[in-house]
PDB file of N, CA and C in Angstrom:
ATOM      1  N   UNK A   1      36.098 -32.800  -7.029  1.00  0.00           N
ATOM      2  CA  UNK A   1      34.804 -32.345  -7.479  1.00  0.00           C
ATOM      3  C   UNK A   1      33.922 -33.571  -7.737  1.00  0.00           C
ATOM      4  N   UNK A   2      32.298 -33.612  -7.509  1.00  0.00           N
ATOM      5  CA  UNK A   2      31.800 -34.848  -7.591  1.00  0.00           C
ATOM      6  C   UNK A   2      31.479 -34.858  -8.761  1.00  0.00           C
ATOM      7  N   UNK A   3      31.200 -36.184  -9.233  1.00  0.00           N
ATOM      8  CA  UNK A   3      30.986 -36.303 -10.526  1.00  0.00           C
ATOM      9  C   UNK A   3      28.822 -35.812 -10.814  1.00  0.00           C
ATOM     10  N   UNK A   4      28.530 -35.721 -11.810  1.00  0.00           N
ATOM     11  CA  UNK A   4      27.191 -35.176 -11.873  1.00  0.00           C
ATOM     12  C   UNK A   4      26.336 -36.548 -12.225  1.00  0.00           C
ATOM     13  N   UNK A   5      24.841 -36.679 -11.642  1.00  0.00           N
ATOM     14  CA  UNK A   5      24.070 -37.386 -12.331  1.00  0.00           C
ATOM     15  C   UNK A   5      24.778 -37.975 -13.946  1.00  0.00           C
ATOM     16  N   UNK A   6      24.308 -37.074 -14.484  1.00  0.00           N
ATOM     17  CA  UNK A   6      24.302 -37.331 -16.084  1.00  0.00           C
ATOM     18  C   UNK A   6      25.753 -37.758 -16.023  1.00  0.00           C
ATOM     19  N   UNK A   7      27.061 -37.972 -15.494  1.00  0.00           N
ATOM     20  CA  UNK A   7      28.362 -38.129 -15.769  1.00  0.00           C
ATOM     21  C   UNK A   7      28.843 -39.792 -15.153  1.00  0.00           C
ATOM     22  N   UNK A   8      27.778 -39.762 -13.919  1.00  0.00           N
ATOM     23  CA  UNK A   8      27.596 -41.256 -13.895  1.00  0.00           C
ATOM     24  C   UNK A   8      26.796 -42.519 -14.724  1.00  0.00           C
ATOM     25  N   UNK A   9      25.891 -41.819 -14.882  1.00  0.00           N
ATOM     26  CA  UNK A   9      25.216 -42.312 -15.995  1.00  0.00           C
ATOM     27  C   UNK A   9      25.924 -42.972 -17.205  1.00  0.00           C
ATOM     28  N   UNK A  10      26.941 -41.676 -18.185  1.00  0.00           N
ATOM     29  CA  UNK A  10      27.427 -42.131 -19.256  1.00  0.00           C
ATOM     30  C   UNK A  10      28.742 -42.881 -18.898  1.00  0.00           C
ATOM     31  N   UNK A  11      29.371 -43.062 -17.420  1.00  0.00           N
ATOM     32  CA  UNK A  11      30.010 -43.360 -17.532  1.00  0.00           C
ATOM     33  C   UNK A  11      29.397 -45.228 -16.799  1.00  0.00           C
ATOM     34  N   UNK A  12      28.455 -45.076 -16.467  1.00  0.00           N
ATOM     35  CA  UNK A  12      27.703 -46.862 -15.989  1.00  0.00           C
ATOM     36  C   UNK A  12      27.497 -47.245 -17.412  1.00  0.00           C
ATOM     37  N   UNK A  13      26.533 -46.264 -18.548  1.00  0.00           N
ATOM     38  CA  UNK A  13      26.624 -46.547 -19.822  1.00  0.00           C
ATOM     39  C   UNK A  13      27.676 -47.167 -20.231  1.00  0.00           C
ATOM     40  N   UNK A  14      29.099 -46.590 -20.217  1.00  0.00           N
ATOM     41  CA  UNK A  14      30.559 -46.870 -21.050  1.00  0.00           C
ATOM     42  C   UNK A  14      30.948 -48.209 -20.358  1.00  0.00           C
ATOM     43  N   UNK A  15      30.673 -48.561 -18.928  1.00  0.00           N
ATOM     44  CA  UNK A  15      30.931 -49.714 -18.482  1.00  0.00           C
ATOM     45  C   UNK A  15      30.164 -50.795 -19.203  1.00  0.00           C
ATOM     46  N   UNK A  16      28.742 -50.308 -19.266  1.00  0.00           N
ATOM     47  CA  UNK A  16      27.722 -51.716 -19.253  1.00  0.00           C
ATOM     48  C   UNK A  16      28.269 -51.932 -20.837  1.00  0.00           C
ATOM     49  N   UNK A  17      28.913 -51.059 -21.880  1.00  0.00           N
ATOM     50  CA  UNK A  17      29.103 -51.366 -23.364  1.00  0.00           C
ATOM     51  C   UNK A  17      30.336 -52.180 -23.455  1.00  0.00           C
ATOM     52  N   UNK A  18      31.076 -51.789 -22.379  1.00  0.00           N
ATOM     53  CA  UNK A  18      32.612 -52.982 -22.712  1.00  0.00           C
ATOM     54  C   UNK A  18      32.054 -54.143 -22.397  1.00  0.00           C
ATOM     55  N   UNK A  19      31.235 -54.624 -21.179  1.00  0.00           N
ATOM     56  CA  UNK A  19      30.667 -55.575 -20.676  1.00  0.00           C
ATOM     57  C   UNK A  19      30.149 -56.334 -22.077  1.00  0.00           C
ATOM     58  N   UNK A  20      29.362 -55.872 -22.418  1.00  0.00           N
ATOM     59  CA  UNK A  20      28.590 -56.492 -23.703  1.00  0.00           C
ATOM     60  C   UNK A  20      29.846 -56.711 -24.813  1.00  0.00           C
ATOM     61  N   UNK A  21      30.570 -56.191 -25.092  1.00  0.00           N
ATOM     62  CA  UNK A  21      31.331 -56.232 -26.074  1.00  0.00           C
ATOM     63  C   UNK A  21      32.457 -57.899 -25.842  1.00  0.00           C
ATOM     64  N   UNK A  22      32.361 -57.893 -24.247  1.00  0.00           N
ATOM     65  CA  UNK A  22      33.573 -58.519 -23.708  1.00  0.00           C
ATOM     66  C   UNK A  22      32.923 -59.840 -23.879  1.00  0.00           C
ATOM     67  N   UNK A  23      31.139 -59.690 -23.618  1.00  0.00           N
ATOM     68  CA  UNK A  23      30.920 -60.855 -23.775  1.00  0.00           C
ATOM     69  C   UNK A  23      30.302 -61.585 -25.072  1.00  0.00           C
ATOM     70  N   UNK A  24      29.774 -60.738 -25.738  1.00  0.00           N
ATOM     71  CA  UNK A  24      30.245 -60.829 -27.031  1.00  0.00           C
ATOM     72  C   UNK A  24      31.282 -61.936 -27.832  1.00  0.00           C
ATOM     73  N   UNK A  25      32.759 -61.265 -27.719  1.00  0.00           N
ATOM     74  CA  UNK A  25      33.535 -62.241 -27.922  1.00  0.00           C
ATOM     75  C   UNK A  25      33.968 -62.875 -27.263  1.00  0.00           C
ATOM     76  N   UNK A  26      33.706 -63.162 -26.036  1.00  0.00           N
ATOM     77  CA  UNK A  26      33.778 -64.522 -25.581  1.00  0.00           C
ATOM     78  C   UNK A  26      32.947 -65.342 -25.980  1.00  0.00           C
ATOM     79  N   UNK A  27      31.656 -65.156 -26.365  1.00  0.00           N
ATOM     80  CA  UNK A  27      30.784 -66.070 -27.005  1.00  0.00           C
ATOM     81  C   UNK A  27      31.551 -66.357 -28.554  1.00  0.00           C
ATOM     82  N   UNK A  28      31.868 -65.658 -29.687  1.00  0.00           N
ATOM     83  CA  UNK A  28      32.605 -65.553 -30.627  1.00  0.00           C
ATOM     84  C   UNK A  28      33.393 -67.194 -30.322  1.00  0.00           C
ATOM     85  N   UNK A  29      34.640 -66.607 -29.287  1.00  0.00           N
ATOM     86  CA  UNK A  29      35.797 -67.355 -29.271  1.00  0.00           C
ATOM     87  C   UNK A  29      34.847 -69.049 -28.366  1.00  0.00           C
ATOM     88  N   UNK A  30      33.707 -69.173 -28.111  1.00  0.00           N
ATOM     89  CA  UNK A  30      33.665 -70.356 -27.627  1.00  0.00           C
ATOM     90  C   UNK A  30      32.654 -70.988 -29.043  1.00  0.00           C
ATOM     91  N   UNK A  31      31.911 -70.144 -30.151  1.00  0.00           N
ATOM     92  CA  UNK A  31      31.766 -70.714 -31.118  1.00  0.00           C
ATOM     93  C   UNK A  31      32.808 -71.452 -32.125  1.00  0.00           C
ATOM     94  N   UNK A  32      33.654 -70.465 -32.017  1.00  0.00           N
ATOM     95  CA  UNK A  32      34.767 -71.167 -32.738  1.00  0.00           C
ATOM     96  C   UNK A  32      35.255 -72.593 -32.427  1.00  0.00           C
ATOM     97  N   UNK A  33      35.594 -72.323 -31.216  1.00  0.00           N
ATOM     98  CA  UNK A  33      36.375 -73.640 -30.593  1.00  0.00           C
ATOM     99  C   UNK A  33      34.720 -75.066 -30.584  1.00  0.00           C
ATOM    100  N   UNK A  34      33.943 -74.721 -30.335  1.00  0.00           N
ATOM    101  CA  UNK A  34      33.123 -75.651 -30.727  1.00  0.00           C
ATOM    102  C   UNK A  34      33.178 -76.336 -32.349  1.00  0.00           C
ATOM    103  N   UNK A  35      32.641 -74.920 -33.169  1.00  0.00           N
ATOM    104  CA  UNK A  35      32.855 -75.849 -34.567  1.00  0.00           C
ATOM    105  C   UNK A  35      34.093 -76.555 -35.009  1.00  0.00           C
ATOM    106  N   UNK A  36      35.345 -75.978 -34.208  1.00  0.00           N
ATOM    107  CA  UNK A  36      36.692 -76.597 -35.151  1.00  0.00           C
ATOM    108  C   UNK A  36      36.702 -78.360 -34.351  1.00  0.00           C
ATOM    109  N   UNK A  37      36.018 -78.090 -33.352  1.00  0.00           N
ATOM    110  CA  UNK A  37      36.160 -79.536 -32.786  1.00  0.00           C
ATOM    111  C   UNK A  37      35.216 -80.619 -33.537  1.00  0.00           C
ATOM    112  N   UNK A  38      33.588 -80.213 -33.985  1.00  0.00           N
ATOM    113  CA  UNK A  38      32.782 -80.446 -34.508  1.00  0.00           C
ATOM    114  C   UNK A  38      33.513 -81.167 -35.621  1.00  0.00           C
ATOM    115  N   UNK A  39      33.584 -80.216 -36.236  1.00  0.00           N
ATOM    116  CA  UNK A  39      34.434 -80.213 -37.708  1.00  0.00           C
ATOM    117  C   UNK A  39      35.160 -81.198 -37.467  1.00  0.00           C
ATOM    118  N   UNK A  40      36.314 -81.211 -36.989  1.00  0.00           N
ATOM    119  CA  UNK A  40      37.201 -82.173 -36.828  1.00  0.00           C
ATOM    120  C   UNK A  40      36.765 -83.870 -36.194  1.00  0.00           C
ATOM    121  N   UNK A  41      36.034 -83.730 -35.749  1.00  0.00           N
ATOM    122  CA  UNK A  41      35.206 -85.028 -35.143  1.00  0.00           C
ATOM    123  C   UNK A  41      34.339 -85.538 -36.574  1.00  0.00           C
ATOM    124  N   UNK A  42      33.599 -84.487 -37.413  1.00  0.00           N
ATOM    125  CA  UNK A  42      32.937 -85.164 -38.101  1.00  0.00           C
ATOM    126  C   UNK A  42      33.909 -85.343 -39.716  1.00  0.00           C
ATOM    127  N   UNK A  43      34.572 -85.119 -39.771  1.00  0.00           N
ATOM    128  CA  UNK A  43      36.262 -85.426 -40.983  1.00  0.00           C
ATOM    129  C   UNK A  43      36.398 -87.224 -40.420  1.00  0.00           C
ATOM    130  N   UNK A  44      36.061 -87.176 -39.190  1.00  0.00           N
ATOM    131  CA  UNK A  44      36.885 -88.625 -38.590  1.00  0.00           C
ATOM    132  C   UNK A  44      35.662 -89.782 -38.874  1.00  0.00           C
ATOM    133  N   UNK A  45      34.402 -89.562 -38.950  1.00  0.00           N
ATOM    134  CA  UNK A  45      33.441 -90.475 -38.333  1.00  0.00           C
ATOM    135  C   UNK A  45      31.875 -90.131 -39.273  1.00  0.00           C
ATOM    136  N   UNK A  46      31.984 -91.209 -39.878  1.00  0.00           N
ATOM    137  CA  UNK A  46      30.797 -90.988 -41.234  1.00  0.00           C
ATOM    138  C   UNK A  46      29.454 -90.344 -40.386  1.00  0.00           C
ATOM    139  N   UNK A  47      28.929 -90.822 -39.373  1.00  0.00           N
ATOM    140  CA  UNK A  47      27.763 -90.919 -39.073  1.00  0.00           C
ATOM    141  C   UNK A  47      27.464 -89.396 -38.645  1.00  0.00           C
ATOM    142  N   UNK A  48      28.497 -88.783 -37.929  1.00  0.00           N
ATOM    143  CA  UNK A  48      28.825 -87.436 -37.558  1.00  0.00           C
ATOM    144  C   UNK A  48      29.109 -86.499 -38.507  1.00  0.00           C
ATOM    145  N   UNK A  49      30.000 -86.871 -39.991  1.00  0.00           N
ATOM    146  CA  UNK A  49      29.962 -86.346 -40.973  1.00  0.00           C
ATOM    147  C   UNK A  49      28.338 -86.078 -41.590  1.00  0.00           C
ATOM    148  N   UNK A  50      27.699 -87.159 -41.701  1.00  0.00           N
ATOM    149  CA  UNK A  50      26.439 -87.146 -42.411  1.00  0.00           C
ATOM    150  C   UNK A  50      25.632 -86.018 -41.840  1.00  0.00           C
ATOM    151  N   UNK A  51      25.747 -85.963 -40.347  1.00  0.00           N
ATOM    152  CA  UNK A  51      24.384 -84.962 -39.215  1.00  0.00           C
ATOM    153  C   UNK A  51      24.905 -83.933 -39.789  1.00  0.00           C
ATOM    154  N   UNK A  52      26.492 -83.625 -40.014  1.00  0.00           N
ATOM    155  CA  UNK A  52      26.974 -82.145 -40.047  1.00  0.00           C
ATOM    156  C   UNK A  52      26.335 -81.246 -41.178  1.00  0.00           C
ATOM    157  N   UNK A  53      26.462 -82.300 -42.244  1.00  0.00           N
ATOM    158  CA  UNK A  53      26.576 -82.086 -43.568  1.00  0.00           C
ATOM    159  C   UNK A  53      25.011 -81.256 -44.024  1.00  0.00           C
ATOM    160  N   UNK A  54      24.158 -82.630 -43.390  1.00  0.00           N
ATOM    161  CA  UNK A  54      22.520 -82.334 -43.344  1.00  0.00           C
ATOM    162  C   UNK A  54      22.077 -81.067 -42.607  1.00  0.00           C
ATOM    163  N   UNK A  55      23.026 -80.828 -41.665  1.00  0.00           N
ATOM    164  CA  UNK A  55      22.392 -79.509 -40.736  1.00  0.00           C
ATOM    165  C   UNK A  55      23.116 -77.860 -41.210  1.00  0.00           C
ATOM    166  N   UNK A  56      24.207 -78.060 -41.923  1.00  0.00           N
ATOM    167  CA  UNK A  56      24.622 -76.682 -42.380  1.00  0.00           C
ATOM    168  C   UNK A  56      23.946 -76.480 -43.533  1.00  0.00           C
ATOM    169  N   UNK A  57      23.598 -77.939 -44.800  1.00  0.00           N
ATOM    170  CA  UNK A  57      22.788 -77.843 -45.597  1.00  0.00           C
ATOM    171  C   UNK A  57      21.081 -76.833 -45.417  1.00  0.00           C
ATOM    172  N   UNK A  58      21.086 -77.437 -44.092  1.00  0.00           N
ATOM    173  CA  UNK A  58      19.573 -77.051 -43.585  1.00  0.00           C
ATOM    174  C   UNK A  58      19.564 -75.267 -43.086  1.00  0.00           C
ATOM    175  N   UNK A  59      20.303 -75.420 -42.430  1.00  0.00           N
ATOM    176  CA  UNK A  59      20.297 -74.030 -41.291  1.00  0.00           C
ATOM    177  C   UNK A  59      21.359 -72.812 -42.069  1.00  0.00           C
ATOM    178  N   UNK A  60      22.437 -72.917 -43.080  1.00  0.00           N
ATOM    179  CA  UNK A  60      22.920 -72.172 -43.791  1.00  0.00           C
ATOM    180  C   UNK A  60      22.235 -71.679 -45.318  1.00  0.00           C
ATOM    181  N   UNK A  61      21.577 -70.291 -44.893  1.00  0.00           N
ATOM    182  CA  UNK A  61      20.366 -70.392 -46.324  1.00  0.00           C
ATOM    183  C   UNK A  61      20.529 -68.956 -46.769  1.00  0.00           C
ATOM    184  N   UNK A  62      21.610 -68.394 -46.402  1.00  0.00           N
ATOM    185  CA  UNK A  62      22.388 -67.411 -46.962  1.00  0.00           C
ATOM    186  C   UNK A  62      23.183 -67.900 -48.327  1.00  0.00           C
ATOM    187  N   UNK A  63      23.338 -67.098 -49.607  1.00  0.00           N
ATOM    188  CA  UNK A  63      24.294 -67.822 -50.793  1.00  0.00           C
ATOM    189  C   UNK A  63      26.086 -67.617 -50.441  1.00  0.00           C
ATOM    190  N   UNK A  64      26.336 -66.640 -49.601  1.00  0.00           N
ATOM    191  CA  UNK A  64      27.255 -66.359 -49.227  1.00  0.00           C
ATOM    192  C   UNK A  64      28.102 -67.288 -47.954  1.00  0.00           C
ATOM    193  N   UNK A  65      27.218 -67.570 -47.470  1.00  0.00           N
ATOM    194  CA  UNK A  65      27.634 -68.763 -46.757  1.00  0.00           C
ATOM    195  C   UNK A  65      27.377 -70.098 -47.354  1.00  0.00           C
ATOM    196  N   UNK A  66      26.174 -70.413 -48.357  1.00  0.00           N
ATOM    197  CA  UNK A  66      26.671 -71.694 -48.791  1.00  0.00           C
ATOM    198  C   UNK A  66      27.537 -72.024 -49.472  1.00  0.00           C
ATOM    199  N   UNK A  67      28.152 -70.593 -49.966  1.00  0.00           N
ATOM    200  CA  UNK A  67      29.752 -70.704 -50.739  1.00  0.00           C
ATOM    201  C   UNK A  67      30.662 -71.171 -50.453  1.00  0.00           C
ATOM    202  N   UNK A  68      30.777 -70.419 -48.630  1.00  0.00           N
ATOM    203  CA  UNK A  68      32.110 -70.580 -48.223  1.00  0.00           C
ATOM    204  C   UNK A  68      31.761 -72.130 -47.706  1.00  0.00           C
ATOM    205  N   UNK A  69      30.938 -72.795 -47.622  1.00  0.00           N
ATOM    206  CA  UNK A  69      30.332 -73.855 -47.177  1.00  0.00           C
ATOM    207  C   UNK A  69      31.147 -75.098 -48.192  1.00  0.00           C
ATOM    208  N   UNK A  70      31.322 -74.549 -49.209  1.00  0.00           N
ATOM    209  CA  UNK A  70      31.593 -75.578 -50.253  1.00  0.00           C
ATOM    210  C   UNK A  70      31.935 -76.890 -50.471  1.00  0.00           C
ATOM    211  N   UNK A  71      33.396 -76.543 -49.578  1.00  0.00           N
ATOM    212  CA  UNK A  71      34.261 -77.308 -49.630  1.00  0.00           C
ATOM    213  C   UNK A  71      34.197 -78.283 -48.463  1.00  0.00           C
ATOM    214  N   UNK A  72      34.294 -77.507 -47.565  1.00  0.00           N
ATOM    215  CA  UNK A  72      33.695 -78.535 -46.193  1.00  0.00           C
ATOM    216  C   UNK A  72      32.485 -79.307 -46.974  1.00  0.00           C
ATOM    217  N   UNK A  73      31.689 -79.030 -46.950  1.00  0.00           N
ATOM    218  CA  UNK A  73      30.548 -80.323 -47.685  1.00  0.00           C
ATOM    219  C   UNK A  73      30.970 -81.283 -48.343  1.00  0.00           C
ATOM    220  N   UNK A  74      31.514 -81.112 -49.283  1.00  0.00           N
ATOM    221  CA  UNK A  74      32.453 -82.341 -50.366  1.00  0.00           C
ATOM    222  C   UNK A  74      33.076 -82.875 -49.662  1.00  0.00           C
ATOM    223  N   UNK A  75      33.634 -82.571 -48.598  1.00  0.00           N
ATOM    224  CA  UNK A  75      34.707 -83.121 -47.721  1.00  0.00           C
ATOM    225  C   UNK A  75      33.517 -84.088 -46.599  1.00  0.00           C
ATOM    226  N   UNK A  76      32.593 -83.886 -45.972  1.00  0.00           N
ATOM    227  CA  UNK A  76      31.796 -84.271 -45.061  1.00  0.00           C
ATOM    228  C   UNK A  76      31.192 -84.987 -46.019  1.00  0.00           C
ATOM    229  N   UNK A  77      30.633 -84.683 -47.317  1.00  0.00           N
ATOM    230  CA  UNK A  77      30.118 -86.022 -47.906  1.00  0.00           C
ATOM    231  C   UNK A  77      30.591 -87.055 -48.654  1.00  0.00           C
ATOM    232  N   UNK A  78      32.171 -87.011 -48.586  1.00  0.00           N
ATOM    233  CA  UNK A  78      33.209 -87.890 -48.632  1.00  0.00           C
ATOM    234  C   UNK A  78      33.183 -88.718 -48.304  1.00  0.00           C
ATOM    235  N   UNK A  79      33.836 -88.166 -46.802  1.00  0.00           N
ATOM    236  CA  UNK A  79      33.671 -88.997 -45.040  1.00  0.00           C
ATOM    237  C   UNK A  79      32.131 -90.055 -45.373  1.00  0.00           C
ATOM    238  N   UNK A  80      31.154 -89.084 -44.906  1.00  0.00           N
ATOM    239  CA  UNK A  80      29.818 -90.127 -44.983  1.00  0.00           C
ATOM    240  C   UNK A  80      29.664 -91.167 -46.312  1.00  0.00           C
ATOM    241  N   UNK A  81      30.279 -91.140 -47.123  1.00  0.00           N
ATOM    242  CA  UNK A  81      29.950 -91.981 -47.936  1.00  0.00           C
ATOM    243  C   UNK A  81      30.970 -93.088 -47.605  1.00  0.00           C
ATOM    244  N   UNK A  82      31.703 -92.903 -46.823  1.00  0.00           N
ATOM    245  CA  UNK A  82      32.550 -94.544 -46.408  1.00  0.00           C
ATOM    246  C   UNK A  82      31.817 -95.114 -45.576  1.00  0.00           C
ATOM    247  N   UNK A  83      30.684 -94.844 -44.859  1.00  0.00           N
ATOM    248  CA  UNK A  83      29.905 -96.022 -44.312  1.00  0.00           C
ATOM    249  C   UNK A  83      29.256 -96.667 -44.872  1.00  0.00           C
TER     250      UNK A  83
END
């Protein structure tokens, strides 16, 4: 039996939503792997610590994130203070 207008539709709909979803977290999983490298590069190297420190300061302006922010900061303005 063929499928109807409206049945292709919701079902191009149900495709195009995994699509988005799929890419979605692939974006997710390539943020991650960026900051842990970030992160880890700027733990090693004052000058990189300092940019980090200044830019989550800047661009994190939620209280809930400058919470979880905390500790990483103390830690990045650690680092930067050995240069």
């Amino acid at each position: 039996m063929a499928r109807t207008i409206d049945q292709q539709i919701a079902e191009a709909q149900a495709r195009l939503n995994r699509l988005k979803t799929r890419a979605k977290a692939t974006e997710t999983r390539r943020k991650i792997i960026v900051g842990a490298i970030v992160t880890t590069e700027a733990l090693k190297d004052p000058k990189i610590a300092r940019w980090m420190a200044a830019t989550l300061r800047k661009n994190a302006t939620r209280e809930v994130d400058q919470k979880e922010l905390t500790g990483l900061l103390a830690d990045l303005d650690a680092k930067a203070a050995e240069a």
